[in-house]
PDB file of N, CA and C in Angstrom:
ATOM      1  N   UNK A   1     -31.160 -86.514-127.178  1.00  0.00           N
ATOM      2  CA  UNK A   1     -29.736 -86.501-126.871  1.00  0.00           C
ATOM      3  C   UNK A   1     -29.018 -85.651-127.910  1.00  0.00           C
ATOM      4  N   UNK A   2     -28.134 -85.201-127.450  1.00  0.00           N
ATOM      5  CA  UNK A   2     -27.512 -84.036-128.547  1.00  0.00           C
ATOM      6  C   UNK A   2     -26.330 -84.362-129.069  1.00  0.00           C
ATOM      7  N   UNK A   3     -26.126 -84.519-130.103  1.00  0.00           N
ATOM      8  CA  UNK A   3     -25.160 -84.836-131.126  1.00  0.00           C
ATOM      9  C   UNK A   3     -23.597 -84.506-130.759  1.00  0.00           C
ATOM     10  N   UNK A   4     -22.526 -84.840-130.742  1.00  0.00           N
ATOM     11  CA  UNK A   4     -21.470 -84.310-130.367  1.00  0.00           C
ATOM     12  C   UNK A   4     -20.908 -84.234-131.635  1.00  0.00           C
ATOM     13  N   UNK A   5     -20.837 -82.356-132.056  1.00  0.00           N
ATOM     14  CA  UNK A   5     -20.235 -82.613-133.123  1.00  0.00           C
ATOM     15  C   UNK A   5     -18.482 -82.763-133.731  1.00  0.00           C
ATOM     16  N   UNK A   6     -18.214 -83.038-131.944  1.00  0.00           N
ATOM     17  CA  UNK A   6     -16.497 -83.484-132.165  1.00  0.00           C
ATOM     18  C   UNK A   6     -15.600 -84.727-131.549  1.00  0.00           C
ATOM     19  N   UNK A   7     -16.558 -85.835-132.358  1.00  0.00           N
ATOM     20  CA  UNK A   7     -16.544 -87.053-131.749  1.00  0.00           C
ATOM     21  C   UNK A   7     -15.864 -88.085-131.745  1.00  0.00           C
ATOM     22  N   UNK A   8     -14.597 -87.082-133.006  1.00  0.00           N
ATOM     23  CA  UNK A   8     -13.501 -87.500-133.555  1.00  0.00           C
ATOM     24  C   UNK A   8     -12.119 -87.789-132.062  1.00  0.00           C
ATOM     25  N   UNK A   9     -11.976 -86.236-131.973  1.00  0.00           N
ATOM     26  CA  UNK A   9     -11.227 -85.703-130.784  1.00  0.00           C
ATOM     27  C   UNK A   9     -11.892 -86.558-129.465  1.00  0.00           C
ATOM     28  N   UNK A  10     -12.460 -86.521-129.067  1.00  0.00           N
ATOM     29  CA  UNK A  10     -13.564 -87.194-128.433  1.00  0.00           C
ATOM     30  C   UNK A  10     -12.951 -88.499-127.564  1.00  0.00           C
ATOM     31  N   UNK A  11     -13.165 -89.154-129.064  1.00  0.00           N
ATOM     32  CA  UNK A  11     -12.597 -90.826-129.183  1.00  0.00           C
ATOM     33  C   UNK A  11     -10.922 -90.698-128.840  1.00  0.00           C
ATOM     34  N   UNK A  12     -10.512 -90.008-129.733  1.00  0.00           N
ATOM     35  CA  UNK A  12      -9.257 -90.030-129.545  1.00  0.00           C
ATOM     36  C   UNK A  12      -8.811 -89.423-128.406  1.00  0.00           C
ATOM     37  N   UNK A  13      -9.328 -88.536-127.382  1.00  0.00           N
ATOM     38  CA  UNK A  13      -8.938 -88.410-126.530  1.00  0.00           C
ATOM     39  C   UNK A  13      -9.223 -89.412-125.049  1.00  0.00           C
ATOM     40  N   UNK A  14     -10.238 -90.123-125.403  1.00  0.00           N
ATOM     41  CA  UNK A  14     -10.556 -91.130-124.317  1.00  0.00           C
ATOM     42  C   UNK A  14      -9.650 -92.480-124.324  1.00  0.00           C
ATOM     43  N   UNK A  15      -9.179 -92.654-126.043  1.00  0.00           N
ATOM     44  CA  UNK A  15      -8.361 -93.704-125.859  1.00  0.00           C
ATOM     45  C   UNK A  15      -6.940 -93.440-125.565  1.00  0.00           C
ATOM     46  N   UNK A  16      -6.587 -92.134-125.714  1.00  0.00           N
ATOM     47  CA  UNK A  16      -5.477 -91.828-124.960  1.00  0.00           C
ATOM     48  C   UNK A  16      -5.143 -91.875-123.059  1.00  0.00           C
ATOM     49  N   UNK A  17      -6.515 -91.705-123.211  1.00  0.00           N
ATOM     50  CA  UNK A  17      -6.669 -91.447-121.605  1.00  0.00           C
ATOM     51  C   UNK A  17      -6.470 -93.141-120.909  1.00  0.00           C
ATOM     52  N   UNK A  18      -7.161 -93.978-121.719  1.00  0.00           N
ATOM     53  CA  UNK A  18      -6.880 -95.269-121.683  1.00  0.00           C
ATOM     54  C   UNK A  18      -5.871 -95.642-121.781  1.00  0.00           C
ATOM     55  N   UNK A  19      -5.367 -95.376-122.586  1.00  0.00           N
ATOM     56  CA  UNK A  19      -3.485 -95.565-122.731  1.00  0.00           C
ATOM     57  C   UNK A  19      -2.155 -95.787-121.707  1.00  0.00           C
ATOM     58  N   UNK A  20      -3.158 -94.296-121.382  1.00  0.00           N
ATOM     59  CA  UNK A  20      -2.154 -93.990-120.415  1.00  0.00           C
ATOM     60  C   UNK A  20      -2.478 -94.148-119.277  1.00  0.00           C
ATOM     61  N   UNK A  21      -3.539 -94.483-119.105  1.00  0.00           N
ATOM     62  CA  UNK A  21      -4.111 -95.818-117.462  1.00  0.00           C
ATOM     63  C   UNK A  21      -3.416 -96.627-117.594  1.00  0.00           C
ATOM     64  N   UNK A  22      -3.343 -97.658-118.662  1.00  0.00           N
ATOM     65  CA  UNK A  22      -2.910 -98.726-118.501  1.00  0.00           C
ATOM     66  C   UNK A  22      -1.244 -99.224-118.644  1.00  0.00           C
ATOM     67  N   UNK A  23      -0.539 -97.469-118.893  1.00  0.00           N
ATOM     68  CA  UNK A  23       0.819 -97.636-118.746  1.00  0.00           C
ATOM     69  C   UNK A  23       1.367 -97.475-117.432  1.00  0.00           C
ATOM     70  N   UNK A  24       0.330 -96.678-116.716  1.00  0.00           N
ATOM     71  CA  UNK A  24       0.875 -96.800-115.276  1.00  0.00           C
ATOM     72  C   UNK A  24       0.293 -97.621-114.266  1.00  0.00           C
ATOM     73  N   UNK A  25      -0.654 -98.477-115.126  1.00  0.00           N
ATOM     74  CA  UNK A  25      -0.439 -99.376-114.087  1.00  0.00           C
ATOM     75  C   UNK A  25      -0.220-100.732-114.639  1.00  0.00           C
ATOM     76  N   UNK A  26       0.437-100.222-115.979  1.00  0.00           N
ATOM     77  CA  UNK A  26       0.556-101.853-116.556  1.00  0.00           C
ATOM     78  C   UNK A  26       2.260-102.995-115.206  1.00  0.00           C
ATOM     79  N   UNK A  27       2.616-102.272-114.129  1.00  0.00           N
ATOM     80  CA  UNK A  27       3.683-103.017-114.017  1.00  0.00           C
ATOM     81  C   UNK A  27       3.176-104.095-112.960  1.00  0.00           C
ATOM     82  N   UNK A  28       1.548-103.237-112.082  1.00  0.00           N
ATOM     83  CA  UNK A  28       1.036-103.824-111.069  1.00  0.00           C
ATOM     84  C   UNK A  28      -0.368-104.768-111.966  1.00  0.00           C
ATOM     85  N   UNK A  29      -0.564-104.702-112.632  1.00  0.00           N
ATOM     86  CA  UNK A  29      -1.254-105.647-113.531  1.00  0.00           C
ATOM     87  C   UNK A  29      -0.170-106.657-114.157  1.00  0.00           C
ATOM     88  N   UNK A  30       0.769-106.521-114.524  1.00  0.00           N
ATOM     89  CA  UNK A  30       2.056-107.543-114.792  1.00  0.00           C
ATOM     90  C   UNK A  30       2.394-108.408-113.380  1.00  0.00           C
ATOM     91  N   UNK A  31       2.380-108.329-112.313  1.00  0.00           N
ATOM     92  CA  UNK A  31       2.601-108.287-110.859  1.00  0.00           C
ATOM     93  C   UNK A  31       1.182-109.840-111.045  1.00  0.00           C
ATOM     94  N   UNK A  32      -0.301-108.630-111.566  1.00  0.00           N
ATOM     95  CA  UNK A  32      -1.018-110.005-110.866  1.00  0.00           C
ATOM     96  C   UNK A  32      -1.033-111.154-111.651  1.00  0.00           C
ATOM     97  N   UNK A  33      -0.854-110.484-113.153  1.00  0.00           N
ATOM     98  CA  UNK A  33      -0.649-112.112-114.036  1.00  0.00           C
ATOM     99  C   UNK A  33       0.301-113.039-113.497  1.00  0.00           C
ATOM    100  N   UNK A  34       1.014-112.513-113.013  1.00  0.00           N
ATOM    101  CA  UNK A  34       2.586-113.632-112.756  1.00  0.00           C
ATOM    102  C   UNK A  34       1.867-114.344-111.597  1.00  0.00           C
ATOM    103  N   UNK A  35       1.073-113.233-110.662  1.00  0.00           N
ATOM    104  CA  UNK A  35       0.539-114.023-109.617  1.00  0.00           C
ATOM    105  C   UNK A  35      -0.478-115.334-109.627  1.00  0.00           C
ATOM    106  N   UNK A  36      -1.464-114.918-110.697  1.00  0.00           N
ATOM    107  CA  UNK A  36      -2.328-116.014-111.187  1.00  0.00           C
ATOM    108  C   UNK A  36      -1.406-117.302-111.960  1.00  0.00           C
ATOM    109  N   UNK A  37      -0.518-116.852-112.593  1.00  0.00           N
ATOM    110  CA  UNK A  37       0.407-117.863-113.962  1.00  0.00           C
ATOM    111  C   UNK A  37       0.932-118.550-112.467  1.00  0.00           C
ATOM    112  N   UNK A  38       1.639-118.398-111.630  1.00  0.00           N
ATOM    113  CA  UNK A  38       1.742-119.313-110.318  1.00  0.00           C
ATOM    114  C   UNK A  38       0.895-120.301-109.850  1.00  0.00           C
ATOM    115  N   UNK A  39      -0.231-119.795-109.906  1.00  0.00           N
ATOM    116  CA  UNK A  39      -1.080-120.572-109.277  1.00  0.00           C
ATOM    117  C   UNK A  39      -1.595-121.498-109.798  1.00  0.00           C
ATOM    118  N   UNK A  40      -1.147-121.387-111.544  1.00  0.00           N
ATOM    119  CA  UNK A  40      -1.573-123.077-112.371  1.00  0.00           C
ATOM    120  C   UNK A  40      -2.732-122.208-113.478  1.00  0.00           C
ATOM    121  N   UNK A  41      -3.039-121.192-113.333  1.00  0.00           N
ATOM    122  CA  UNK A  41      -4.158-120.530-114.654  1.00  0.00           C
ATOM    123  C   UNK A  41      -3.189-120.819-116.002  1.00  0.00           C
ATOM    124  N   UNK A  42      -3.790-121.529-116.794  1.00  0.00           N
ATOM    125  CA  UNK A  42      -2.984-121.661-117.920  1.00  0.00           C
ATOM    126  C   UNK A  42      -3.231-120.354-118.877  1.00  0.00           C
ATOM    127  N   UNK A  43      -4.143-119.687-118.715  1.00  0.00           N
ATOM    128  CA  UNK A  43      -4.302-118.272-119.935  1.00  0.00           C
ATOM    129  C   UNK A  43      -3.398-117.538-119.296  1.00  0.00           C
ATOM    130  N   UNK A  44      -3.389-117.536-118.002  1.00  0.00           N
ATOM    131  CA  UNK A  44      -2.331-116.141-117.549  1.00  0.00           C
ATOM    132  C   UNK A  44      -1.043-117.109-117.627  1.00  0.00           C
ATOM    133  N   UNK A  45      -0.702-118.278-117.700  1.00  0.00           N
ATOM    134  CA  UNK A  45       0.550-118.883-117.884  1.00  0.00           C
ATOM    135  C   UNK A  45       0.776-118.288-119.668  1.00  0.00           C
ATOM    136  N   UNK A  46       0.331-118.711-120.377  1.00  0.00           N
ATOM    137  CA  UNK A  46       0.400-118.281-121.893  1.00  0.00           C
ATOM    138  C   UNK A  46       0.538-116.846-122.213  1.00  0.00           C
ATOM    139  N   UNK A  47      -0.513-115.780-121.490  1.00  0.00           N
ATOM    140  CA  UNK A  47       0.059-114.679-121.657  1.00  0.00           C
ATOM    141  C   UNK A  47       0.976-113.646-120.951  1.00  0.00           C
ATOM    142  N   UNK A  48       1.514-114.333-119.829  1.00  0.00           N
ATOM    143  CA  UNK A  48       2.503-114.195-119.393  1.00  0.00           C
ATOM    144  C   UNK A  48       3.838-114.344-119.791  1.00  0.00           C
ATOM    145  N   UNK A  49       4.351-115.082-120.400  1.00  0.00           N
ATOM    146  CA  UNK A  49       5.173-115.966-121.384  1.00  0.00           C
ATOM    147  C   UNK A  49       4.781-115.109-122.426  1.00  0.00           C
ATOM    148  N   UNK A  50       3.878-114.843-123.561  1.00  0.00           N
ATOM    149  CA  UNK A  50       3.860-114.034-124.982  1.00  0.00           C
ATOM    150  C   UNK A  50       4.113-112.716-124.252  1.00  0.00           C
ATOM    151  N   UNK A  51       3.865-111.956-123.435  1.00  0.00           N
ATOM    152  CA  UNK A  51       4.292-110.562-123.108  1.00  0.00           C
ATOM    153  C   UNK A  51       6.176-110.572-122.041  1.00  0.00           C
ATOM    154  N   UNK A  52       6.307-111.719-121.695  1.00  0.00           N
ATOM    155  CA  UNK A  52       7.321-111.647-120.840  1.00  0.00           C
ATOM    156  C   UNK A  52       8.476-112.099-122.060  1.00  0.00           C
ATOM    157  N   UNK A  53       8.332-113.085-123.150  1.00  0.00           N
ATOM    158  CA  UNK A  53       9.158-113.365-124.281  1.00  0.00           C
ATOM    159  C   UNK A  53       8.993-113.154-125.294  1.00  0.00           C
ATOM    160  N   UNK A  54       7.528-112.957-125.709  1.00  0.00           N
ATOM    161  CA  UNK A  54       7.510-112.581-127.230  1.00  0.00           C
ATOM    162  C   UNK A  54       6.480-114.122-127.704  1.00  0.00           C
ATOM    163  N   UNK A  55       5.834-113.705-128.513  1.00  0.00           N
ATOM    164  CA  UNK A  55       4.741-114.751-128.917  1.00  0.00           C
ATOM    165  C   UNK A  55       5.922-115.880-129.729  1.00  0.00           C
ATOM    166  N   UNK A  56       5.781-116.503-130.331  1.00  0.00           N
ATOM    167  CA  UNK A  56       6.357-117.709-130.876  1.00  0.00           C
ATOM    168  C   UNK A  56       6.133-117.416-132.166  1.00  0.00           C
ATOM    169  N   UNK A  57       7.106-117.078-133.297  1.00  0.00           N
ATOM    170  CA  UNK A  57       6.318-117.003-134.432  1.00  0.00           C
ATOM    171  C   UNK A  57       5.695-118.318-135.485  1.00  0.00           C
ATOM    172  N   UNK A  58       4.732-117.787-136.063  1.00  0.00           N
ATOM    173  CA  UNK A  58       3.480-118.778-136.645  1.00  0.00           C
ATOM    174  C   UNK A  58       3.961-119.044-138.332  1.00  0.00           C
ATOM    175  N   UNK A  59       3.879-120.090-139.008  1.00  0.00           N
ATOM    176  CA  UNK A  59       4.582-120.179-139.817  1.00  0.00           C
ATOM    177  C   UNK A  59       3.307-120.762-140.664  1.00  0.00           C
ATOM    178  N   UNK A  60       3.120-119.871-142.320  1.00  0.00           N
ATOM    179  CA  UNK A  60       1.773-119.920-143.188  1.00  0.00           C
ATOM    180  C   UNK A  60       2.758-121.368-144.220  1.00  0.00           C
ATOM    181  N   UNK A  61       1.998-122.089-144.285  1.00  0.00           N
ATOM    182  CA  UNK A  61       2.279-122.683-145.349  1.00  0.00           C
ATOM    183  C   UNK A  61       2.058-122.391-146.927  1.00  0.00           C
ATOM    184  N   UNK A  62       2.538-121.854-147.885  1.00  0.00           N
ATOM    185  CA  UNK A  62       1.901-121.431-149.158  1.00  0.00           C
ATOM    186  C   UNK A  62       2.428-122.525-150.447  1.00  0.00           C
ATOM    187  N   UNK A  63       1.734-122.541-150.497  1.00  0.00           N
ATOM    188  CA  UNK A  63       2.124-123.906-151.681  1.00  0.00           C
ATOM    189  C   UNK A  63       0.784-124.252-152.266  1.00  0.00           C
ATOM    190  N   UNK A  64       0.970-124.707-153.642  1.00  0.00           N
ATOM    191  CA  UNK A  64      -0.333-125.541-154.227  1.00  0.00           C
ATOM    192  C   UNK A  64      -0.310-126.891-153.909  1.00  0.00           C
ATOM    193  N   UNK A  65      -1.222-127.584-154.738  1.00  0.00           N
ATOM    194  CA  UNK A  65      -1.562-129.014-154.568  1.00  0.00           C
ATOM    195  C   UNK A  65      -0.255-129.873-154.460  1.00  0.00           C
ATOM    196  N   UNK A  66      -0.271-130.804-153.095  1.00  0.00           N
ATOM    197  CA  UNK A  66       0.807-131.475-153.278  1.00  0.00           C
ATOM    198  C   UNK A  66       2.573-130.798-153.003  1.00  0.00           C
ATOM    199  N   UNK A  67       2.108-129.542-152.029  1.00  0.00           N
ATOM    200  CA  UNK A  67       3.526-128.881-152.129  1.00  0.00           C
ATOM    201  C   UNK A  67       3.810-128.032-153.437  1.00  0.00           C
ATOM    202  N   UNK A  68       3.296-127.974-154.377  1.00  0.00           N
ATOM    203  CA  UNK A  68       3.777-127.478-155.741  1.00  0.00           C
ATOM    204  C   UNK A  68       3.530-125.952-155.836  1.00  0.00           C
ATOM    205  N   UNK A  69       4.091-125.026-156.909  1.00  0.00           N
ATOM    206  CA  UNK A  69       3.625-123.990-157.360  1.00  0.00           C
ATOM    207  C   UNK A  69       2.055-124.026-157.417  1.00  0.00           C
ATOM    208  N   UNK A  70       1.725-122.244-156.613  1.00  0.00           N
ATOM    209  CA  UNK A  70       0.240-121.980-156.803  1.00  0.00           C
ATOM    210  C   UNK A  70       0.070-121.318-158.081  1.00  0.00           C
ATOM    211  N   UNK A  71      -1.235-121.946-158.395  1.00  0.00           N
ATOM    212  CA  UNK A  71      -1.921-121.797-159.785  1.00  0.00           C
ATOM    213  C   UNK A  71      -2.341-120.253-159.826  1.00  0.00           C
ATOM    214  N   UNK A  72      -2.114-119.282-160.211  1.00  0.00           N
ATOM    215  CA  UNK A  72      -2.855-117.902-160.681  1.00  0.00           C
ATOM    216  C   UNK A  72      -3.454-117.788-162.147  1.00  0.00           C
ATOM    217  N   UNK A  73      -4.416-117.738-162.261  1.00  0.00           N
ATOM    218  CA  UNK A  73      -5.396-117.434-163.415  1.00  0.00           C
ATOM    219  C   UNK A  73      -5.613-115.972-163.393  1.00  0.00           C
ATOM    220  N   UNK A  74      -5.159-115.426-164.560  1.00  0.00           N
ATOM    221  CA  UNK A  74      -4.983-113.799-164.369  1.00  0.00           C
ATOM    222  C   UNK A  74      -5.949-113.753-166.405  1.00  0.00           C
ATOM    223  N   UNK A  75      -7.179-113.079-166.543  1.00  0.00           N
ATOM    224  CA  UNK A  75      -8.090-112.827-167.276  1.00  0.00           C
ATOM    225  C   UNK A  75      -7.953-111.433-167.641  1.00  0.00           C
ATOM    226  N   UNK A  76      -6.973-111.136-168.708  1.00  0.00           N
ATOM    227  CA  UNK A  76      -6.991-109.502-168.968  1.00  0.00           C
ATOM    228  C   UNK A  76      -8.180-109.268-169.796  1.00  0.00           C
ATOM    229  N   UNK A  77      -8.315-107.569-169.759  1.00  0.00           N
ATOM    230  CA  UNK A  77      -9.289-107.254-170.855  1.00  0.00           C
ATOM    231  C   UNK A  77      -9.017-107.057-171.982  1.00  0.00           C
ATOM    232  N   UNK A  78      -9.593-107.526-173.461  1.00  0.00           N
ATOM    233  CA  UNK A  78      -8.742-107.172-174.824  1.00  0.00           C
ATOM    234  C   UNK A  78      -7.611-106.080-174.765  1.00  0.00           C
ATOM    235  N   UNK A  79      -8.177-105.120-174.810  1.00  0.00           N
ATOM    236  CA  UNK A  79      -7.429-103.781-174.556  1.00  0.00           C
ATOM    237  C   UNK A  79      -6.263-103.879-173.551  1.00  0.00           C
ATOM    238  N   UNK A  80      -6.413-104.469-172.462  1.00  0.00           N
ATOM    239  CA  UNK A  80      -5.233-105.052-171.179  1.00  0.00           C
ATOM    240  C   UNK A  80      -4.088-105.065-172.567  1.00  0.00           C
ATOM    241  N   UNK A  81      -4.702-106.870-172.877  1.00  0.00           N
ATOM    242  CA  UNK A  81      -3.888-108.036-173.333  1.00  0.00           C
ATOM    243  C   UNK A  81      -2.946-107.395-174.747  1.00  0.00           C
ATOM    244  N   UNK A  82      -4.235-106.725-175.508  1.00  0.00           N
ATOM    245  CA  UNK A  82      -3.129-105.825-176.658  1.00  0.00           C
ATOM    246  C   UNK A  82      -2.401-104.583-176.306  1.00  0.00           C
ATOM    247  N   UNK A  83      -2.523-104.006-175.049  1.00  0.00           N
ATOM    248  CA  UNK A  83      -1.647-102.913-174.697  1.00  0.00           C
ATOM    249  C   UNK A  83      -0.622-103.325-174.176  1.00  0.00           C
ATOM    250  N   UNK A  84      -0.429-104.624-174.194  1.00  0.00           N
ATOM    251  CA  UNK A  84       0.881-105.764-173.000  1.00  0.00           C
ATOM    252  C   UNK A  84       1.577-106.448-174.494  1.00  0.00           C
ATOM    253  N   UNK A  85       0.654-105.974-175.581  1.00  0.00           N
ATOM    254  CA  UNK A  85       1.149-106.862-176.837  1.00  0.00           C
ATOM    255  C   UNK A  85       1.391-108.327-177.057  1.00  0.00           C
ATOM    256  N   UNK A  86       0.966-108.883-176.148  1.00  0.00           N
ATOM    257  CA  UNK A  86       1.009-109.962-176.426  1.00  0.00           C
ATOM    258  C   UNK A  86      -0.084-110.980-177.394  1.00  0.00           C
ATOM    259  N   UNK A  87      -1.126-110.169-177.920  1.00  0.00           N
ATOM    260  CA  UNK A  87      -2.303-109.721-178.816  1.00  0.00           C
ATOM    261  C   UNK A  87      -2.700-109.083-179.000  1.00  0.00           C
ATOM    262  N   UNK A  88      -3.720-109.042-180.371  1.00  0.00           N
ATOM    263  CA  UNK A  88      -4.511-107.992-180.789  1.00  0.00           C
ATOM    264  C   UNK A  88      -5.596-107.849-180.727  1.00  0.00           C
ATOM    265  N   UNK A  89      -6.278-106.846-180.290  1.00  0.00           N
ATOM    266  CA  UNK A  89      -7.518-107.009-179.821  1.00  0.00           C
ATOM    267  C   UNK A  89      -8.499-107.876-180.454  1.00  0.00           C
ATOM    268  N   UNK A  90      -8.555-108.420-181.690  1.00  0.00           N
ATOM    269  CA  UNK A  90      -9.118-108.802-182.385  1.00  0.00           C
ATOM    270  C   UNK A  90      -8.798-110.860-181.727  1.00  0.00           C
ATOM    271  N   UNK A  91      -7.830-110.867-181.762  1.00  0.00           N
ATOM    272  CA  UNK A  91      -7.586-112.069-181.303  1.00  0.00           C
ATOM    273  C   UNK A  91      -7.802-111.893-180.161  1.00  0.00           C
ATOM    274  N   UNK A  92      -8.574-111.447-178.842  1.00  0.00           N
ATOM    275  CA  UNK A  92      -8.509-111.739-177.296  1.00  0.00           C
ATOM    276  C   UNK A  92      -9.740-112.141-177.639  1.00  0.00           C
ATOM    277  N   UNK A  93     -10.659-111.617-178.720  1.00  0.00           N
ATOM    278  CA  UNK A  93     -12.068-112.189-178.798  1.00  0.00           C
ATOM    279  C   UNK A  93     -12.713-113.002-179.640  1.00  0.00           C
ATOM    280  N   UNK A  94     -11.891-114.020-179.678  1.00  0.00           N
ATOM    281  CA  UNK A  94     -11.909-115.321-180.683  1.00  0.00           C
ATOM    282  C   UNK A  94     -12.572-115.814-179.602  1.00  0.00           C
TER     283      UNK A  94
END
C-alpha cells in the first residue's frame, strides 16, 4: 500500500467534508430526534433538550477536607528558594 505523503490535508479535508454533511442535513436529523424524543426514547429526550436549550451547567466542588482551604505543598530547589530569598542556599540543605 502506498504511503500518502499528504495525509495532513487529507484528514482535514475529509473532516470538512463531514462538516459540511452534517450541516445540511443537520435540520432533517433534528426533525428525527424530536421524532424519536416523542415517542418516549429517553437519550433522544436528553439530547434533544441539551441541543434545543443548552446542557445544564455542572458545578466542581473544590475545597479541602471538611469544606476547608486546599492544602498545596510546593518543594523548591535550593537555588529556587535562595533566588525567591527567602533562604540561603546553605540553609535549604539542612
Amino acid at each position: 500500500m502506498a504511503e500518502n505523503p499528504d495525509k495532513k490535508s487529507c484528514g482535514v479535508l475529509r473532516y470538512s467534508d463531514v462538516q459540511r454533511s452534517l450541516q445540511e442535513r443537520a435540520p432533517q436529523l433534528f426533525e428525527i430526534l424530536f421524532e424519536k424524543a416523542k415517542d418516549g426514547d429517553l437519550a433522544s429526550i436528553k439530547e434533544y433538550l441539551d441541543r434545543a436549550y443548552g446542557r445544564a451547567p455542572q458545578s466542581i466542588d473544590i475545597g479541602g477536607a471538611g469544606g476547608g482551604p486546599v492544602a498545596v505543598d510546593v518543594k523548591l530547589s535550593p537555588e529556587l528558594a535562595a533566588a525567591l530569598g527567602r533562604l540561603t542556599v546553605e540553609e535549604t540543605r539542612k
